[in-house]
C-alpha atoms as a PDB file:
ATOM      1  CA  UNK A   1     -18.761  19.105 -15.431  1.00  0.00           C
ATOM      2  CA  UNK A   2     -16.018  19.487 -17.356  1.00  0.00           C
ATOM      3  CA  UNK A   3     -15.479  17.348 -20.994  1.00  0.00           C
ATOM      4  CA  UNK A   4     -13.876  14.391 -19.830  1.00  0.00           C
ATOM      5  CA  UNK A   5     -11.794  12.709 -21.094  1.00  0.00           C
ATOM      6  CA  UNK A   6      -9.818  10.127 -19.332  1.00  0.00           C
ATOM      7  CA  UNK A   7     -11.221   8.053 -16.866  1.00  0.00           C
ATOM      8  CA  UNK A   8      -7.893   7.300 -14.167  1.00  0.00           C
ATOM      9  CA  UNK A   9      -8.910   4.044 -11.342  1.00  0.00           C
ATOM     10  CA  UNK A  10      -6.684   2.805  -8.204  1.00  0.00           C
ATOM     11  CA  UNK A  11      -5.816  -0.679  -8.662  1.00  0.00           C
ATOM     12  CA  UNK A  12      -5.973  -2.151  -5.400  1.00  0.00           C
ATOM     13  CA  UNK A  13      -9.688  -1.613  -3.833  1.00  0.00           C
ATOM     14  CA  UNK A  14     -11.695  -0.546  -7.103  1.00  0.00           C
ATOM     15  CA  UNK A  15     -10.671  -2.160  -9.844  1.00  0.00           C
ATOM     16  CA  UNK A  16      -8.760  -5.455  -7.496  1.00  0.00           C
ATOM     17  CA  UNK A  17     -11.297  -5.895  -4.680  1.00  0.00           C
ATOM     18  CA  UNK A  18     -12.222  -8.427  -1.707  1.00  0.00           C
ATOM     19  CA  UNK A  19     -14.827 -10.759  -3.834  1.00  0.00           C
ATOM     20  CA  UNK A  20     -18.042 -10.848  -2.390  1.00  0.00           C
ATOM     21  CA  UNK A  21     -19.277 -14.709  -1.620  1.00  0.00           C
ATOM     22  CA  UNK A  22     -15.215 -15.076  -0.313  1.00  0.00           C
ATOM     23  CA  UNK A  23     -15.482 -16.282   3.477  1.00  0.00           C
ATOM     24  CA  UNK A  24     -11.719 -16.309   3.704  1.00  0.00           C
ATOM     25  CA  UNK A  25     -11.292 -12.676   2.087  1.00  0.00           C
ATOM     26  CA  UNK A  26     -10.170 -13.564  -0.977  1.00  0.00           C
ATOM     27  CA  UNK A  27      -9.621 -10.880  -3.999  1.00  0.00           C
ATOM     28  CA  UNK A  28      -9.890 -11.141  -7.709  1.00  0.00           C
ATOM     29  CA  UNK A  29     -10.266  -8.319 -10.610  1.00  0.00           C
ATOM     30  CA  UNK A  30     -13.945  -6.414 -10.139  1.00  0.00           C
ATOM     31  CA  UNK A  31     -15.474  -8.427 -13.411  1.00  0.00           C
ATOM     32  CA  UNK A  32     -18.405  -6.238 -13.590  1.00  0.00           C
ATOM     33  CA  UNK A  33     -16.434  -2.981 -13.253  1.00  0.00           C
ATOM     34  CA  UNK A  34     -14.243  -4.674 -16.398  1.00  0.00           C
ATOM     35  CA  UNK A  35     -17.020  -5.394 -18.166  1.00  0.00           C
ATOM     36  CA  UNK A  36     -18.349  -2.441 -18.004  1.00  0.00           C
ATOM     37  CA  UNK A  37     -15.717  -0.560 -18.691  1.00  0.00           C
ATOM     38  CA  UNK A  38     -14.634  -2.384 -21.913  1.00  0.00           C
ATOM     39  CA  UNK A  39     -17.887  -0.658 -23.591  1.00  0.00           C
ATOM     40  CA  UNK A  40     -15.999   2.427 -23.049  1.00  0.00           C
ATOM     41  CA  UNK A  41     -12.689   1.712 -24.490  1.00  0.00           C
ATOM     42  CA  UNK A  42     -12.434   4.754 -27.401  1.00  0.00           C
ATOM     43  CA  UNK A  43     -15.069   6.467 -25.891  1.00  0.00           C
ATOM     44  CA  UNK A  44     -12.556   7.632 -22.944  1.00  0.00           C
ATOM     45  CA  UNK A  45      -8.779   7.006 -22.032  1.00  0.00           C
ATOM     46  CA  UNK A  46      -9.381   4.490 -19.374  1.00  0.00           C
ATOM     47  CA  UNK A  47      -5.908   4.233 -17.037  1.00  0.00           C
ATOM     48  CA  UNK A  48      -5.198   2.618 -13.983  1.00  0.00           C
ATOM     49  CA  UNK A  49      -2.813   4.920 -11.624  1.00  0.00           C
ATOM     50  CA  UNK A  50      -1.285   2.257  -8.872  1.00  0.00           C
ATOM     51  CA  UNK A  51       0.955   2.889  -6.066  1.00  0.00           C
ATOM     52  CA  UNK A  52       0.615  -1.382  -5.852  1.00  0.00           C
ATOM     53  CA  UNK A  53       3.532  -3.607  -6.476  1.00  0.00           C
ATOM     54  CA  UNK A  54       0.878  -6.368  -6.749  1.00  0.00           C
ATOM     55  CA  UNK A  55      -0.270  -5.349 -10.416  1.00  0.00           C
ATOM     56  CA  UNK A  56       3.590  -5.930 -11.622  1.00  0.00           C
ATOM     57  CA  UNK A  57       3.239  -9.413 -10.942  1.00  0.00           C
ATOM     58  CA  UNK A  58       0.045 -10.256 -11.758  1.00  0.00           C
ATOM     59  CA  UNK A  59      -1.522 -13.045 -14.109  1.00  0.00           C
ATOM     60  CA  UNK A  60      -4.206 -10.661 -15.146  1.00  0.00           C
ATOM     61  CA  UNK A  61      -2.221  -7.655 -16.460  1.00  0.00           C
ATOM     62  CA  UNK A  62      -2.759  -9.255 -20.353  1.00  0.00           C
ATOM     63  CA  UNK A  63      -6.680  -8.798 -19.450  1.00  0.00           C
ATOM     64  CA  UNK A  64      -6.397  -5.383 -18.274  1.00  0.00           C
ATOM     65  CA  UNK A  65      -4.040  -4.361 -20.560  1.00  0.00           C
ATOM     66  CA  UNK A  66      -7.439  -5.137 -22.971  1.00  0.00           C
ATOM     67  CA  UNK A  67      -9.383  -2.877 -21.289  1.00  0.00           C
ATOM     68  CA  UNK A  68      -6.925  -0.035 -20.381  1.00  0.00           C
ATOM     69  CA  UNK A  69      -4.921   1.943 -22.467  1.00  0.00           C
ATOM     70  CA  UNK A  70      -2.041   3.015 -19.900  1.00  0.00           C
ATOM     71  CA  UNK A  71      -1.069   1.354 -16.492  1.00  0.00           C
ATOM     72  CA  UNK A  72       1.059   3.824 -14.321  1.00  0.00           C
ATOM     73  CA  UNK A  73       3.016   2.962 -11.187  1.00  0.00           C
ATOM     74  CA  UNK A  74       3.540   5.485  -9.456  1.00  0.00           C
ATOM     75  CA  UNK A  75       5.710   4.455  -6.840  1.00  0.00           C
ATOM     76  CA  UNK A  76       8.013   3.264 -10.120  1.00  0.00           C
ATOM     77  CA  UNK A  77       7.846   7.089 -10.991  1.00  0.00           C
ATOM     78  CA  UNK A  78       8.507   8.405  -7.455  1.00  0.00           C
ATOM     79  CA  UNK A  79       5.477   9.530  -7.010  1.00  0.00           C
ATOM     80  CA  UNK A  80       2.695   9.029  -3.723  1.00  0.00           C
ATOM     81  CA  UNK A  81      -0.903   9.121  -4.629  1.00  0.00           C
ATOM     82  CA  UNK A  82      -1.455  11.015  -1.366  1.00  0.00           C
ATOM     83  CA  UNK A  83       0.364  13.899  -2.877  1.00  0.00           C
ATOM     84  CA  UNK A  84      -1.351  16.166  -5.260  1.00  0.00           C
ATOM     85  CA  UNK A  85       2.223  16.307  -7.366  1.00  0.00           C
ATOM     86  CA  UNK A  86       1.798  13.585  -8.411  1.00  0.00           C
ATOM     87  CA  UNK A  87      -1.604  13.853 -10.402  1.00  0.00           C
ATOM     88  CA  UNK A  88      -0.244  17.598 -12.011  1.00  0.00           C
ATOM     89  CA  UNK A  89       3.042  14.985 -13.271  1.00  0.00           C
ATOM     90  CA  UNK A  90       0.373  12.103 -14.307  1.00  0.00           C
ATOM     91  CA  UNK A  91      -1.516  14.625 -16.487  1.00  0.00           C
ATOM     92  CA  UNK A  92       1.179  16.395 -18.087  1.00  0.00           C
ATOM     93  CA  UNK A  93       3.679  13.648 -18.508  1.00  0.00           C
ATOM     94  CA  UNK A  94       1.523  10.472 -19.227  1.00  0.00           C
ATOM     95  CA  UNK A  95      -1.731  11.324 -19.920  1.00  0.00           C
ATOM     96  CA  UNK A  96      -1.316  14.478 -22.041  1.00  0.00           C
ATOM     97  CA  UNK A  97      -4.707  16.255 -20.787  1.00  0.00           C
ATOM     98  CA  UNK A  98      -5.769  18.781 -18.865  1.00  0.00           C
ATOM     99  CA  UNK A  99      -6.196  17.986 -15.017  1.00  0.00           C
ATOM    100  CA  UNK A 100      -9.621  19.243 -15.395  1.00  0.00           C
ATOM    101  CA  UNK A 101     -10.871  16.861 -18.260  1.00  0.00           C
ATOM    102  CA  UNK A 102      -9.807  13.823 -15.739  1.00  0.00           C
ATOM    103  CA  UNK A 103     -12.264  11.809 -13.540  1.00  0.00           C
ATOM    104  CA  UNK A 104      -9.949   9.942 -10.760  1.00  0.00           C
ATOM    105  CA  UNK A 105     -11.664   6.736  -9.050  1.00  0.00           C
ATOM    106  CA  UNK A 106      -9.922   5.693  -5.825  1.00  0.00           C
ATOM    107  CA  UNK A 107     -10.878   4.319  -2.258  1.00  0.00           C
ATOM    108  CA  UNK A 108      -8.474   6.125  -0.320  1.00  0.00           C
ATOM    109  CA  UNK A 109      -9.854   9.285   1.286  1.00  0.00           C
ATOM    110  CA  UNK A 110      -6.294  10.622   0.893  1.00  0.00           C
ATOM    111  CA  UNK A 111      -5.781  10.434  -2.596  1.00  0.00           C
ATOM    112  CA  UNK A 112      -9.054  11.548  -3.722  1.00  0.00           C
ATOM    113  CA  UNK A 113      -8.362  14.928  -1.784  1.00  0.00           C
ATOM    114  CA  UNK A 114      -4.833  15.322  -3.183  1.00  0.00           C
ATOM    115  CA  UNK A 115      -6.361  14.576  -6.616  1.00  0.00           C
ATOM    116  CA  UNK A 116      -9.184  17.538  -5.790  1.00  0.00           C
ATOM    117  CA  UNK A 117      -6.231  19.665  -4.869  1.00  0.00           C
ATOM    118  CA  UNK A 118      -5.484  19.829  -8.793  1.00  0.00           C
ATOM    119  CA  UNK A 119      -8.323  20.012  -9.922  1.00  0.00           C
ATOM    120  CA  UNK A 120      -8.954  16.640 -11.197  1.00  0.00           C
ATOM    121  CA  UNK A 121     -12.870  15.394 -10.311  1.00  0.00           C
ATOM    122  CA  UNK A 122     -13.108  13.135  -7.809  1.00  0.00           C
ATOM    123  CA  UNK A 123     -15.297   9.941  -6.756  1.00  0.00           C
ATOM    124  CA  UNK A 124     -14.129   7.928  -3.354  1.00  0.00           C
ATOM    125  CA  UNK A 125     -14.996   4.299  -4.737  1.00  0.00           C
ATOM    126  CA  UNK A 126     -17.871   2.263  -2.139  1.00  0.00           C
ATOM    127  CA  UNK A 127     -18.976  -0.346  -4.617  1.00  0.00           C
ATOM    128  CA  UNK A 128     -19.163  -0.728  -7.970  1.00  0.00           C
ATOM    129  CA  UNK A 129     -22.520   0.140  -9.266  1.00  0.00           C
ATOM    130  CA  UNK A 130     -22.093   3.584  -7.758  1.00  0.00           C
ATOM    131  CA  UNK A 131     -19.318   3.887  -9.881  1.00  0.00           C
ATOM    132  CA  UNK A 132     -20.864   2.409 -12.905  1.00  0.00           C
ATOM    133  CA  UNK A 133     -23.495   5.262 -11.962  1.00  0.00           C
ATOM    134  CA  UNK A 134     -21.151   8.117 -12.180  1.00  0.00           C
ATOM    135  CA  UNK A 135     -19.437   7.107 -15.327  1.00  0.00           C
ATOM    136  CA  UNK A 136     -22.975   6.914 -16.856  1.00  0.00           C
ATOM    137  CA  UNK A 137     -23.809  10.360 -15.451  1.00  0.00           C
ATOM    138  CA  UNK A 138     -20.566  11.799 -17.325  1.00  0.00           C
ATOM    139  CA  UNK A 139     -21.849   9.936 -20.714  1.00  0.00           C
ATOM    140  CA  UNK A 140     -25.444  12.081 -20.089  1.00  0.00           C
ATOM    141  CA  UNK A 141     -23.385  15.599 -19.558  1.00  0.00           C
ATOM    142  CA  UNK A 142     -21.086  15.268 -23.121  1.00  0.00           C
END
C-alpha cells in the first residue's frame, strides 16, 4: 500500500456509534477507537470528514479535538460524501496530501466507493477492532 499518511473517519457510525450494553439505542463517542487512536497522534494526520450536523453541537468536540488534528464538515463546504468530488477537494484543499497517501474509514457503502473512485484506500467500518486491525496492518507496511 501506499505511504500513508492521514488517517480520514466518518463521524456518525465509526467514530459516534450505538453503545453496546444500550437497550434503548443509545450512542456515545467509540472510547476504544479514541483510545486507540490517541497513540497515533504524530504518527499520522488523524481527521474526521462529517456530513453530521450533530458534531457542531456536541459536548465532546474539546475531546476529539485532542485526538484529531482537523474536523471537516462537509456539508458546511458544499460537499456530499457520496460524491467522489468531494474527497479530490478534501485532499487538495484541507488536507494537503496526495489522495493516494489517505486511508478513509466510513460505514456507508456509498462513500467508501466514491472515496475508491479517487483513489483514496478504503475500509467500510463493521466494528472497531477490525479497524484497529487495519490501522495496525498500515503501521507493519511503513
Amino acid at each position: 500500500m501506499d505511504n500513508i499518511t492521514t488517517l480520514l473517519f466518518d463521524f456518525v457510525g465509526v467514530l459516534y456509534i450505538k453503545k453496546e450494553s444500550s437497550f434503548f439505542g443509545d450512542y456515545g463517542l467509540n472510547e476504544k477507537l479514541l483510545k486507540f487512536l490517541a497513540g497515533l497522534k504524530g504518527k499520522y494526520k488523524l481527521v474526521i470528514l462529517t456530513s453530521s450536523m450533530l458534531i457542531d453541537h456536541t459536548d465532546f468536540i474539546k475531546q476529539l479535538k485532542e485526538v484529531f488534528n482537523e474536523v471537516i464538515s462537509a456539508r458546511k463546504h458544499g460537499l456530499e460524501k457520496y460524491d467522489p468530488k468531494t474527497y479530490t477537494t478534501i485532499a487538495k484543499e484541507h488536507l494537503h496530501v496526495p489522495l493516494k497517501n489517505i486511508f478513509f474509514i466510513d460505514n456507508n457503502n456509498n462513500n467508501i466507493e466514491a472515496a475508491k473512485q479517487t483513489g483514496i484506500h478504503t475500509l467500510l467500518f463493521r466494528d472497531t477492532d477490525q479497524v484497529i486491525a487495519a490501522i495496525k496492518e498500515l503501521k507493519k507496511e511503513d
